[in-house]
C-alpha atoms as a PDB file:
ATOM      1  CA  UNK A   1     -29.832  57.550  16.609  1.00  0.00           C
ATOM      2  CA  UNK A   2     -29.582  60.840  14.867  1.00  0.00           C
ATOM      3  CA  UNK A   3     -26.992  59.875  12.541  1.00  0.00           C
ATOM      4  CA  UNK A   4     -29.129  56.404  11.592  1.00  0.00           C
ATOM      5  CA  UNK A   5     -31.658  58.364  10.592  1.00  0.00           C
ATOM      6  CA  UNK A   6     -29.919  60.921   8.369  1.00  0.00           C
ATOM      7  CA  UNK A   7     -27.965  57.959   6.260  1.00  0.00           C
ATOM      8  CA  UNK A   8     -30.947  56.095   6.093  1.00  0.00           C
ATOM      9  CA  UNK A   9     -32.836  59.333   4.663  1.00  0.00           C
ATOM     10  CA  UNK A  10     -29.628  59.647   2.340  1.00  0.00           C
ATOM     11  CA  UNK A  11     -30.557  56.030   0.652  1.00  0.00           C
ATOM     12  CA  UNK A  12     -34.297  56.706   0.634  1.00  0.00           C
ATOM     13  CA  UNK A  13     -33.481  59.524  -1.252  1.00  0.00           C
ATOM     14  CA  UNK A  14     -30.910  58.001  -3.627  1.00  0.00           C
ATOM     15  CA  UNK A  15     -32.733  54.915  -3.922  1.00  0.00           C
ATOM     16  CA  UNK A  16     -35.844  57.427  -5.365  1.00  0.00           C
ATOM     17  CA  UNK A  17     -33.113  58.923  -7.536  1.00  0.00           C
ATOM     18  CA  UNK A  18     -32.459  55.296  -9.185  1.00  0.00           C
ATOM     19  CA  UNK A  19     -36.067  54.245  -9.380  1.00  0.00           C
ATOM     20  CA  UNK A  20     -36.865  57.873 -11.420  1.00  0.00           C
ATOM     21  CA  UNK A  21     -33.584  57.163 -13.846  1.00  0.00           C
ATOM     22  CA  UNK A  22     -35.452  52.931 -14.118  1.00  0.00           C
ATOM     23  CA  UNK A  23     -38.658  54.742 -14.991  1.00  0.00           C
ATOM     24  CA  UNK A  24     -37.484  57.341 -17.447  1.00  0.00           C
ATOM     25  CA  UNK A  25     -34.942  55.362 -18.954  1.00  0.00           C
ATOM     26  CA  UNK A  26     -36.899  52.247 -19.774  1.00  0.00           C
ATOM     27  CA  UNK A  27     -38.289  51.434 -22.961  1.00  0.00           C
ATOM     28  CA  UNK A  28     -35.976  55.256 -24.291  1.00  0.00           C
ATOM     29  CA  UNK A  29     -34.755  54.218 -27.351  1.00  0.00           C
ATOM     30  CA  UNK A  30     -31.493  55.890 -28.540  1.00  0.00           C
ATOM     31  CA  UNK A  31     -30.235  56.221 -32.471  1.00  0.00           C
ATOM     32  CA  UNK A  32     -25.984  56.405 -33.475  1.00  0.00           C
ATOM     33  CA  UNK A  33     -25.426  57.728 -36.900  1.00  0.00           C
ATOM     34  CA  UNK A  34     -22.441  55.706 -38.229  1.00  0.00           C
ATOM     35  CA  UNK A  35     -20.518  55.659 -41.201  1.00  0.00           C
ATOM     36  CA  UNK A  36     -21.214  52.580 -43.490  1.00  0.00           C
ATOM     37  CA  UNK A  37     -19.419  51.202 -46.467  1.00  0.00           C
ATOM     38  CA  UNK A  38     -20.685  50.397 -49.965  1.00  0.00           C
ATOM     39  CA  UNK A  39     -21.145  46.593 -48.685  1.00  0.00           C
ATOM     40  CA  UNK A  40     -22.968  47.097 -45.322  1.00  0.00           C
ATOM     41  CA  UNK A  41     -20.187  47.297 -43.431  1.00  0.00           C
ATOM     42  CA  UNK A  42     -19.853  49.535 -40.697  1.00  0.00           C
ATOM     43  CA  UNK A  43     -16.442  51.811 -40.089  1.00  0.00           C
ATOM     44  CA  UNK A  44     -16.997  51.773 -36.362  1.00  0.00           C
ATOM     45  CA  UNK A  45     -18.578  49.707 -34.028  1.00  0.00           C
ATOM     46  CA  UNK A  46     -21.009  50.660 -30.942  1.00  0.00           C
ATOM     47  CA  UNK A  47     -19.256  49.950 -27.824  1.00  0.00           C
ATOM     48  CA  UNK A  48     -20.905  51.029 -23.846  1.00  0.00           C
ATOM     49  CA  UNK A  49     -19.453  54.161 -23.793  1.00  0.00           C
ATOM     50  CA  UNK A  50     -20.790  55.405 -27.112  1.00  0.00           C
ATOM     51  CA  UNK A  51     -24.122  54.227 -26.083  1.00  0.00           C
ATOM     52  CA  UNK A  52     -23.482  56.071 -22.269  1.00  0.00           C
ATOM     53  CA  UNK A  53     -22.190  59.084 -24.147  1.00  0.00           C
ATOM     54  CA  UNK A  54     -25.736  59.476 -26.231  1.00  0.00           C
ATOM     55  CA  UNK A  55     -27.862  58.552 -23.147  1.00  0.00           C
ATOM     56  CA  UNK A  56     -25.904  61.407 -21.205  1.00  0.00           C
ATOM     57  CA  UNK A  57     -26.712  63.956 -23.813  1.00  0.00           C
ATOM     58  CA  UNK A  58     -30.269  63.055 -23.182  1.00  0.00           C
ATOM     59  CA  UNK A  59     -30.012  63.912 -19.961  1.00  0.00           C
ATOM     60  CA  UNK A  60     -29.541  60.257 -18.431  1.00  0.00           C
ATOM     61  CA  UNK A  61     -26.093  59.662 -16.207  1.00  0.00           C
ATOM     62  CA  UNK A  62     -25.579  55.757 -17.123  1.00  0.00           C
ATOM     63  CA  UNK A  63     -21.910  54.413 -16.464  1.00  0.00           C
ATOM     64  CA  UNK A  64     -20.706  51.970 -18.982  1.00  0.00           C
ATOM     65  CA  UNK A  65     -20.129  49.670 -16.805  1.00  0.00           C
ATOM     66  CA  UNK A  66     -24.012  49.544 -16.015  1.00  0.00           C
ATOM     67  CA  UNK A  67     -24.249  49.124 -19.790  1.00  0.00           C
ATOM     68  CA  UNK A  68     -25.001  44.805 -20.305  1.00  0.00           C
ATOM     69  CA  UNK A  69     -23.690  44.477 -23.942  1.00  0.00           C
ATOM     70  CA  UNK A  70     -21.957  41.486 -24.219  1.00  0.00           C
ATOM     71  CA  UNK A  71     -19.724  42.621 -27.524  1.00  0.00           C
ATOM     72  CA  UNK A  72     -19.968  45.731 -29.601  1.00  0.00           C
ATOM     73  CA  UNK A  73     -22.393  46.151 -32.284  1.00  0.00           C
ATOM     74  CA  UNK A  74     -21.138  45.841 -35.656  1.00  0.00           C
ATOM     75  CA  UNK A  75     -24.470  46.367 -37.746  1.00  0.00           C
ATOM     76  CA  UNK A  76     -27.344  48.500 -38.777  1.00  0.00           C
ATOM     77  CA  UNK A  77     -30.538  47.572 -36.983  1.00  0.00           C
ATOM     78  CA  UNK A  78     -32.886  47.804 -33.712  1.00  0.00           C
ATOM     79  CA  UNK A  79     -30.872  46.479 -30.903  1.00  0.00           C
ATOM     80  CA  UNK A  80     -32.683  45.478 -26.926  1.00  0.00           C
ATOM     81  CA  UNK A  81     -29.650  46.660 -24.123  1.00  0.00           C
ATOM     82  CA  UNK A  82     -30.380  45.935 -20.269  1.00  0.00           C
ATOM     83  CA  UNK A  83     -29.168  49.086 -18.283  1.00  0.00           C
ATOM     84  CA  UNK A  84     -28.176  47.367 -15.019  1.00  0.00           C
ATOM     85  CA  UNK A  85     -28.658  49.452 -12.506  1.00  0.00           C
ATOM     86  CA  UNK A  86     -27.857  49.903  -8.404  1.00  0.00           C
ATOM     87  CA  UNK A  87     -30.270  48.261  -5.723  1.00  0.00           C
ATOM     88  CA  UNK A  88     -30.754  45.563  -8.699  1.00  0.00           C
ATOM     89  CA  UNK A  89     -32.967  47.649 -10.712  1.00  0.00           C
ATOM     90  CA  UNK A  90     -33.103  47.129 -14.322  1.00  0.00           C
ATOM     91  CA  UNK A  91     -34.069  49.044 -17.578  1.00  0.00           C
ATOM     92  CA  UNK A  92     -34.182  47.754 -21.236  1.00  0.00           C
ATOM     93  CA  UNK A  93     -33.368  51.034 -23.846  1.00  0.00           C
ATOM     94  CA  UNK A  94     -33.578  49.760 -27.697  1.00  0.00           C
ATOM     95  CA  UNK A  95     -30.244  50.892 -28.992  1.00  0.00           C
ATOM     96  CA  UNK A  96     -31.025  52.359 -33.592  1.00  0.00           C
ATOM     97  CA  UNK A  97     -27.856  52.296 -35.646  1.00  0.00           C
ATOM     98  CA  UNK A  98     -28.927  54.082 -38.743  1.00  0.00           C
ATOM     99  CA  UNK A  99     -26.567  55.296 -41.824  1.00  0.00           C
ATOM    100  CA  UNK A 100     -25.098  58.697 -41.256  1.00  0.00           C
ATOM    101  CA  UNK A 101     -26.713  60.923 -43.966  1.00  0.00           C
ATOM    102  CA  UNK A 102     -24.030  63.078 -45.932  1.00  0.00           C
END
């Protein structure tokens, strides 16, 4: 009985940990500085573990693999990316690629 209660205390707790990240992460919007050529073109393209690296130095712990981008991003712009997250919870961050300035 004892031990039921402890493990189901553990996923109260952790799902309260996952609804917090949902709530703080949704809507966050996070800008990559690339490179870009004299055409448009861009010299590297944004891939989920660039994105998960930028969300983790903001302080959010998303696994690229919770990341739904279907293929890189290979231009400048405003871009809507579904966080998938455990106990089917969902955010939507807007991923900004912007020029690097020199």
């Amino acid at each position: 009985m004892k031990i039921s209660t402890t493990i189901e205390k553990t996923a109260e707790e952790e799902l309260k940990k996952i609804q917090e990240l949902a709530s703080g992460i949704d809507g966050f919007e996070v800008t990559i500085q690339v490179k870009v050529g004299e055409e448009g073109q861009l010299f590297e393209s944004i891939n989920q573990q660039k994105i998960s690296d930028k969300l983790k130095d903001s302080g959010f712990e998303v696994k690229k693999s919770q990341i739904d981008l279907p293929d890189p991003i290979k231009e400048l712009g405003e871009f809507p990316v579904k966080i998938n997250l455990e106990h089917n919870l969902e955010a939507e961050i807007k991923v900004i690629v912007a020029e690097e300035k020199i």
